[in-house]
N, C-alpha and C. Protein backbone atom coordinates (compact mmCIF):
# COMPACT_ATOMS: atom_id res chain seq x y z
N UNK A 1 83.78 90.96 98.48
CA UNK A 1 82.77 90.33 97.66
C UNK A 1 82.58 91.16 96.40
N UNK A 2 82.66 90.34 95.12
CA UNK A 2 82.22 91.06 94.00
C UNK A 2 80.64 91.63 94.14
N UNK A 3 80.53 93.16 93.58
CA UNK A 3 79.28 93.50 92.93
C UNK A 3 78.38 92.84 92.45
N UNK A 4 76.99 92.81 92.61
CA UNK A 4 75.96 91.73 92.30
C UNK A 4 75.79 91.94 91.19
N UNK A 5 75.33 90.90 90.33
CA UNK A 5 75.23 91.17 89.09
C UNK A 5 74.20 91.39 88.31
N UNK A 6 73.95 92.53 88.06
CA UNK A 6 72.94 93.25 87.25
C UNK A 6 71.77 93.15 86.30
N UNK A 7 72.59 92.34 85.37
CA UNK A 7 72.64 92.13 84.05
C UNK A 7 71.25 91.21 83.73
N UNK A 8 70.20 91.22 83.05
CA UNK A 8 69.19 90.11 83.14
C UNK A 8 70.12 88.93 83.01
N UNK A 9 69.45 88.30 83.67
CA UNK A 9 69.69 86.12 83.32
C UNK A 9 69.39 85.97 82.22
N UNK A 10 70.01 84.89 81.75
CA UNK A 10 69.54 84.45 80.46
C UNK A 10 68.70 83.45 80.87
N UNK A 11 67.61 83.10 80.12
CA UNK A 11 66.56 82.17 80.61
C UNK A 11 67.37 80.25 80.68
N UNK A 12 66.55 79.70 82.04
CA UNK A 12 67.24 78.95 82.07
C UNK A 12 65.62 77.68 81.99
N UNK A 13 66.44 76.56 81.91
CA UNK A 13 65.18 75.46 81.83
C UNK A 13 65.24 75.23 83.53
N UNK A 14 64.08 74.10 83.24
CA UNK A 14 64.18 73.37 84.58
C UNK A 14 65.18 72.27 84.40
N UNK A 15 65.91 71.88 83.31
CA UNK A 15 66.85 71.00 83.65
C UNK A 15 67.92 71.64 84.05
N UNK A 16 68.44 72.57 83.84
CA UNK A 16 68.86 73.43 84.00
C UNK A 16 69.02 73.49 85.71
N UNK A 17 68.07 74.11 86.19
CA UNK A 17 67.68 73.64 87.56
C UNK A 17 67.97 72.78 88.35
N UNK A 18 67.45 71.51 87.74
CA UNK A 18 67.55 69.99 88.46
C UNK A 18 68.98 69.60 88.36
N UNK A 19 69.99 70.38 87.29
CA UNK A 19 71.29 69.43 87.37
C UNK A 19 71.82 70.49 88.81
N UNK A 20 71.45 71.60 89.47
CA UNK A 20 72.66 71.97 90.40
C UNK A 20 71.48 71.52 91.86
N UNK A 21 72.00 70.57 92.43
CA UNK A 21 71.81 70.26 93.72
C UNK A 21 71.93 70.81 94.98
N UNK A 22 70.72 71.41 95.29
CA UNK A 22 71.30 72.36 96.67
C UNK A 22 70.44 71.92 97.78
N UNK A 23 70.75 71.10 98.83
CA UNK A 23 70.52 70.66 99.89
C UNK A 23 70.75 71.58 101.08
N UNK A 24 69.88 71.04 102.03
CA UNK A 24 70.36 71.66 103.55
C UNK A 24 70.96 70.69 104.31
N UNK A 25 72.27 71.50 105.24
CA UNK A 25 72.49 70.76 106.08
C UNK A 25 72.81 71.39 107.50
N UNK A 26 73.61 70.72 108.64
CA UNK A 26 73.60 71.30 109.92
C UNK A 26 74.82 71.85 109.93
N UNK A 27 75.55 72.71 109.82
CA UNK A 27 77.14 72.92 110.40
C UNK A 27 77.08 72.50 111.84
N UNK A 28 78.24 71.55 112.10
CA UNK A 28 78.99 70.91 113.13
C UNK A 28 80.23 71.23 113.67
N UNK A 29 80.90 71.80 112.53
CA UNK A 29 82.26 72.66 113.02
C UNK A 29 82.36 73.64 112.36
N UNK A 30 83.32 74.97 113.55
CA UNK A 30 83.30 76.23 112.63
C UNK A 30 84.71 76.31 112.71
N UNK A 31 86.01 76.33 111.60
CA UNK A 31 87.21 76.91 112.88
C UNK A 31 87.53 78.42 111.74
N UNK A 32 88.25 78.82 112.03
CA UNK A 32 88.95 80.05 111.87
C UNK A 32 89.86 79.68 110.25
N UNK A 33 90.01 80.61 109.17
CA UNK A 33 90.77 80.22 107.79
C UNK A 33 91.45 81.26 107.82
N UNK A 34 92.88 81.80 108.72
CA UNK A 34 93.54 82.84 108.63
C UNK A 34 94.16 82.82 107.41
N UNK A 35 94.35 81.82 106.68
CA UNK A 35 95.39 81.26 105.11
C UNK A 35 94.02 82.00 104.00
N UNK A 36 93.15 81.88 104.19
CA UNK A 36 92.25 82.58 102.76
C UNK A 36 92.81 83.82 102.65
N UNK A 37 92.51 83.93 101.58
CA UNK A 37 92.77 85.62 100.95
C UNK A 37 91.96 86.92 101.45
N UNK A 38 90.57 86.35 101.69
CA UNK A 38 89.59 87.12 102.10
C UNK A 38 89.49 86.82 103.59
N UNK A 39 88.93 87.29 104.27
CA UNK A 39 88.19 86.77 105.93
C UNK A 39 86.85 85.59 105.55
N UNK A 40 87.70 84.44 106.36
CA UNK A 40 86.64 83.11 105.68
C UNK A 40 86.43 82.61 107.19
N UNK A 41 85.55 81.48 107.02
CA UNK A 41 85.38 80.38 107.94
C UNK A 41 85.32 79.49 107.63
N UNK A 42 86.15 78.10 108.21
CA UNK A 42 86.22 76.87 107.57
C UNK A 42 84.37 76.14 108.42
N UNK A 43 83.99 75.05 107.33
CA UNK A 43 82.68 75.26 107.76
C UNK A 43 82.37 73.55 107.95
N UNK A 44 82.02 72.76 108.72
CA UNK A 44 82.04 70.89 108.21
C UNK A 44 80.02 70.82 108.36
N UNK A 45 79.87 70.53 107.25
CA UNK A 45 78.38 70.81 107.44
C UNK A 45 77.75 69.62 106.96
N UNK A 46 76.74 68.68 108.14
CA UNK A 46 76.03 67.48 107.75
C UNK A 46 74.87 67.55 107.00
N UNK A 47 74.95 66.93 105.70
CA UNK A 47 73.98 66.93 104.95
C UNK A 47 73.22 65.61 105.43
N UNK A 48 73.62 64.87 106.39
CA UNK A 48 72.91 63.08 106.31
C UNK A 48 72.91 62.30 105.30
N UNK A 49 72.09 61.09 105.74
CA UNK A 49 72.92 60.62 104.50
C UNK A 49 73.64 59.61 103.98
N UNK A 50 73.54 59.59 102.64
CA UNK A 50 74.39 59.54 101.73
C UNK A 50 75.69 60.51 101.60
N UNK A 51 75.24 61.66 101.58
CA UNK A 51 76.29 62.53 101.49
C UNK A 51 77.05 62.60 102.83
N UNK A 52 76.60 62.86 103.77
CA UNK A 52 77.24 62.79 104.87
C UNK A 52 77.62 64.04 105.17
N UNK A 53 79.30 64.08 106.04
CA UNK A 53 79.48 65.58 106.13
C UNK A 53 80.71 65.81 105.13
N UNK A 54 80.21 67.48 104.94
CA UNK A 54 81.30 68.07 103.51
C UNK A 54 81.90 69.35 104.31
N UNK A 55 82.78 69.51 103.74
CA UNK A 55 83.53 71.10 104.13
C UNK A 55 83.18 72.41 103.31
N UNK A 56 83.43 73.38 103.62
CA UNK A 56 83.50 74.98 103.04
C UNK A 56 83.81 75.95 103.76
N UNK A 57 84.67 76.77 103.04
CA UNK A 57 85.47 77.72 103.09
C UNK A 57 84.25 78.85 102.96
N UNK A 58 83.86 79.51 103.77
CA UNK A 58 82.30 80.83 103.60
C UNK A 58 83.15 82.13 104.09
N UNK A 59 82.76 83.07 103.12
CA UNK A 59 83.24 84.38 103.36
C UNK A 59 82.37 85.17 104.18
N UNK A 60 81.90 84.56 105.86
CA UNK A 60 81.03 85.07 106.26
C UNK A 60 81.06 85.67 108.02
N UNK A 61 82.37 85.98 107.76
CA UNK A 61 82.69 87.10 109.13
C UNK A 61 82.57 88.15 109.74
N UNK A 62 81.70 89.04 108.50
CA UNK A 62 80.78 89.91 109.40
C UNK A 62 80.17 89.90 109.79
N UNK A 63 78.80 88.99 109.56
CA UNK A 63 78.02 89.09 110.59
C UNK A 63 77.76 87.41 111.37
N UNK A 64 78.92 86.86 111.45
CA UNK A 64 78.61 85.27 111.48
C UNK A 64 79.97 85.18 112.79
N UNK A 65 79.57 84.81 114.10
CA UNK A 65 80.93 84.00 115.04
C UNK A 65 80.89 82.96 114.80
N UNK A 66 82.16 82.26 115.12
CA UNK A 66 82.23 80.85 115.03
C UNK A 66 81.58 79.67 115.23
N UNK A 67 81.62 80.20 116.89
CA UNK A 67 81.11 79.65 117.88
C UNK A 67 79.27 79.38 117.68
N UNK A 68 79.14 80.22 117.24
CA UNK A 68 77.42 80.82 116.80
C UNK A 68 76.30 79.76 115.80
N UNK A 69 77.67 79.49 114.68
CA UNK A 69 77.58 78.82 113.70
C UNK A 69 76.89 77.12 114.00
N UNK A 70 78.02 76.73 114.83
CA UNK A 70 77.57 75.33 115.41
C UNK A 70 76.25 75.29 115.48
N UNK A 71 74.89 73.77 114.95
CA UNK A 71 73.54 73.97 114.79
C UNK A 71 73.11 74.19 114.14
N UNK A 72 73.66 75.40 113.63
CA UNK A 72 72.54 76.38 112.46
C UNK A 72 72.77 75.78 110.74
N UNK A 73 71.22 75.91 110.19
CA UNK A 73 71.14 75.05 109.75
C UNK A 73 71.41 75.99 107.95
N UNK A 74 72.05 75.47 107.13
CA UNK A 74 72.35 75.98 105.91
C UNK A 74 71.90 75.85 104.79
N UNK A 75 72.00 76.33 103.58
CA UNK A 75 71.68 75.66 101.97
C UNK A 75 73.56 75.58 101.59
N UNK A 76 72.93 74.74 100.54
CA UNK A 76 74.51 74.32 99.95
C UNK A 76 74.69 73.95 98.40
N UNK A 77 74.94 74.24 97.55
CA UNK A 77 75.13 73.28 96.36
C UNK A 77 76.22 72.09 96.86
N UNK A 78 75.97 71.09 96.77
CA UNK A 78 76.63 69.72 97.04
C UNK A 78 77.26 69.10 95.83
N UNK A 79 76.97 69.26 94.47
CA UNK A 79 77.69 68.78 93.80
C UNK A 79 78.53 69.27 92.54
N UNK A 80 78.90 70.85 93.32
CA UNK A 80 80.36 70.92 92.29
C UNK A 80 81.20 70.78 92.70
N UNK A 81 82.34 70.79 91.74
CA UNK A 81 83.46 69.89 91.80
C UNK A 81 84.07 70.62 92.79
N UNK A 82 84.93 69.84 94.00
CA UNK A 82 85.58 70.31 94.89
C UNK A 82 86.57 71.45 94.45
N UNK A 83 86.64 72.80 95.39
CA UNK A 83 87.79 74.05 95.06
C UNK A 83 88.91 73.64 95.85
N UNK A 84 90.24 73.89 95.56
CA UNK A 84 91.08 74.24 96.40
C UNK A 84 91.14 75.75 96.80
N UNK A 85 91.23 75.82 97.94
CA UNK A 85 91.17 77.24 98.59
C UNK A 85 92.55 77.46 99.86
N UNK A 86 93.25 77.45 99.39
CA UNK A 86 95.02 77.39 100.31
C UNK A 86 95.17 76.34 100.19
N UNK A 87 95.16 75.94 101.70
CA UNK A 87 95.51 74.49 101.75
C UNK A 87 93.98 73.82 102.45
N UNK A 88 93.04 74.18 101.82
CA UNK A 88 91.67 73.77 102.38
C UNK A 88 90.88 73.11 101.04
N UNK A 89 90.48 72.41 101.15
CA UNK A 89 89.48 71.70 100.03
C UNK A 89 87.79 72.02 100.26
N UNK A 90 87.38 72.78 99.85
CA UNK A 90 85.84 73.35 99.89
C UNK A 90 85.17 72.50 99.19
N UNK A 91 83.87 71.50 99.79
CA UNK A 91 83.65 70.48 98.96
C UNK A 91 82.07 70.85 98.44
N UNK A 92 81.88 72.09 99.43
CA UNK A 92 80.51 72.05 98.87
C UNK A 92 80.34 74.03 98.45
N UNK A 93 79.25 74.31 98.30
CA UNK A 93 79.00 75.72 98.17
C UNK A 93 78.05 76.16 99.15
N UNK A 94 78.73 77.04 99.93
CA UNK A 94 77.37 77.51 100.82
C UNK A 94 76.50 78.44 100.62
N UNK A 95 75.91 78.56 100.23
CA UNK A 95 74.67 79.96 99.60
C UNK A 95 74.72 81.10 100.86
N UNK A 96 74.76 82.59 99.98
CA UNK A 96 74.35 83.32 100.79
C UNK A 96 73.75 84.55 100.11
N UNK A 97 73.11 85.42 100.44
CA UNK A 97 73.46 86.54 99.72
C UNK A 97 73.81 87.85 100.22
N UNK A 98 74.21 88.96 99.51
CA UNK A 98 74.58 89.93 99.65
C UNK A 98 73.63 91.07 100.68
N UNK A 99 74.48 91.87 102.07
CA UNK A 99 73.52 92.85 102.43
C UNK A 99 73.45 94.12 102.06
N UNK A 100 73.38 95.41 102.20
CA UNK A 100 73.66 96.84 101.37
C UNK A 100 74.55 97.10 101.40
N UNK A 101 75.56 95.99 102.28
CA UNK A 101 77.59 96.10 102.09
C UNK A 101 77.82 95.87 101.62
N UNK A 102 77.21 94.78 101.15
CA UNK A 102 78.08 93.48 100.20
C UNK A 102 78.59 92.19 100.73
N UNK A 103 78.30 92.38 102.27
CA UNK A 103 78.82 91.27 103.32
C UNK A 103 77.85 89.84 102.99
N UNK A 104 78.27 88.73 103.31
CA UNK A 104 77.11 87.70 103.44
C UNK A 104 76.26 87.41 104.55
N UNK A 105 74.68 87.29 104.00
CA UNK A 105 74.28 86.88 104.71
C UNK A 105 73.22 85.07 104.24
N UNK A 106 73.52 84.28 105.42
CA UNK A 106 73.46 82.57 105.01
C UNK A 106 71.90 82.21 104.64
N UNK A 107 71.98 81.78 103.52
CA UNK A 107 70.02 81.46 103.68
C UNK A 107 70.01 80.06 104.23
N UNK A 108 68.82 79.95 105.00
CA UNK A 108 68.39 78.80 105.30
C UNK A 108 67.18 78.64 105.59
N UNK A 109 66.76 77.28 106.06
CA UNK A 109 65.31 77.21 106.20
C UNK A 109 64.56 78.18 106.98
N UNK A 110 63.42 78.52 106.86
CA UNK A 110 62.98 78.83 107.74
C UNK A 110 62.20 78.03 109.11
N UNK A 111 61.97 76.69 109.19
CA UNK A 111 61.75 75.66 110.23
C UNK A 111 62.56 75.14 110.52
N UNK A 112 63.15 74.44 111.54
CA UNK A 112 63.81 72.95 111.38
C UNK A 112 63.55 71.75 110.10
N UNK A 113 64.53 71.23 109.63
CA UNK A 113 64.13 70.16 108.31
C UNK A 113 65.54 69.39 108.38
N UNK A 114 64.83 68.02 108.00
CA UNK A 114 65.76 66.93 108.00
C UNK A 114 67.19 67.39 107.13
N UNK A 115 67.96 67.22 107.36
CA UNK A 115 69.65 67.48 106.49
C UNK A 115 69.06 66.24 105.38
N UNK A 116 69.74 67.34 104.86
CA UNK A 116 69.79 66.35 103.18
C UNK A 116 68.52 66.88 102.21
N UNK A 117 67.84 67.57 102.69
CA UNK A 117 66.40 67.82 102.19
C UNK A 117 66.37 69.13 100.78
N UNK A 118 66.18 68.20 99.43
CA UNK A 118 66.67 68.99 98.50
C UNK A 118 65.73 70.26 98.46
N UNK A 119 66.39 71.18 97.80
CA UNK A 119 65.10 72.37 97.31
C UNK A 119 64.42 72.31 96.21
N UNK A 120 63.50 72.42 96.04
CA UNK A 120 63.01 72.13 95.16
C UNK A 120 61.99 73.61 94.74
């Protein structure tokens, strides 16, 4: 994982804001991405829906099992443009942030909440 970045933000609006979409949803499948460059997990996570379910590639194997994953509930940006990542298509972004390693760790709600439920 790159170094966090330091540097002040440049001030942003609230439209600014409102154009990046970041929803929660449930991950439903976790499998294994031995083809990434980094140590990943392929991720199929239900937003409900309209959106339905999307994929991602998460660099989150230190402190995250596979198996574990199934249930638990995520944030996501949902609408940038799909990555290719090997031969995997990452359709959404999964938020996380950095611990005093640098490893990820996943934000999510703190209650149970309907999938699909924007942040606001």
């Amino acid at each position: 994982m790159d170094a966090p970045n330091t540097a002040a933000p440049s001030p942003a609006t609230m439209d600014d804001f409102d154009r990046v979409d970041i929803r929660v949803g449930t991950i439903v499948d976790a499998q294994p991405f031995p083809q990434a460059r980094k140590p990943a997990i392929k991720l199929w996570i239900d937003f409900g829906g309209s959106i339905g379910v999307k994929r991602s590639s998460a660099q989150i194997t230190v402190h995250y099992e596979q198996s574990a994953l199934i249930g638990r509930q995520v944030m996501a940006v949902v609408n940038f443009a799909p990555r290719q990542i090997g031969p995997f298509i990452s359709e959404v972004l999964t938020l996380g942030v950095p611990d005093d390693n640098g490893a990820v760790v996943l934000l999510r709600p703190d209650l149970p909440v309907a999938n699909g439920g924007r942040l606001f």
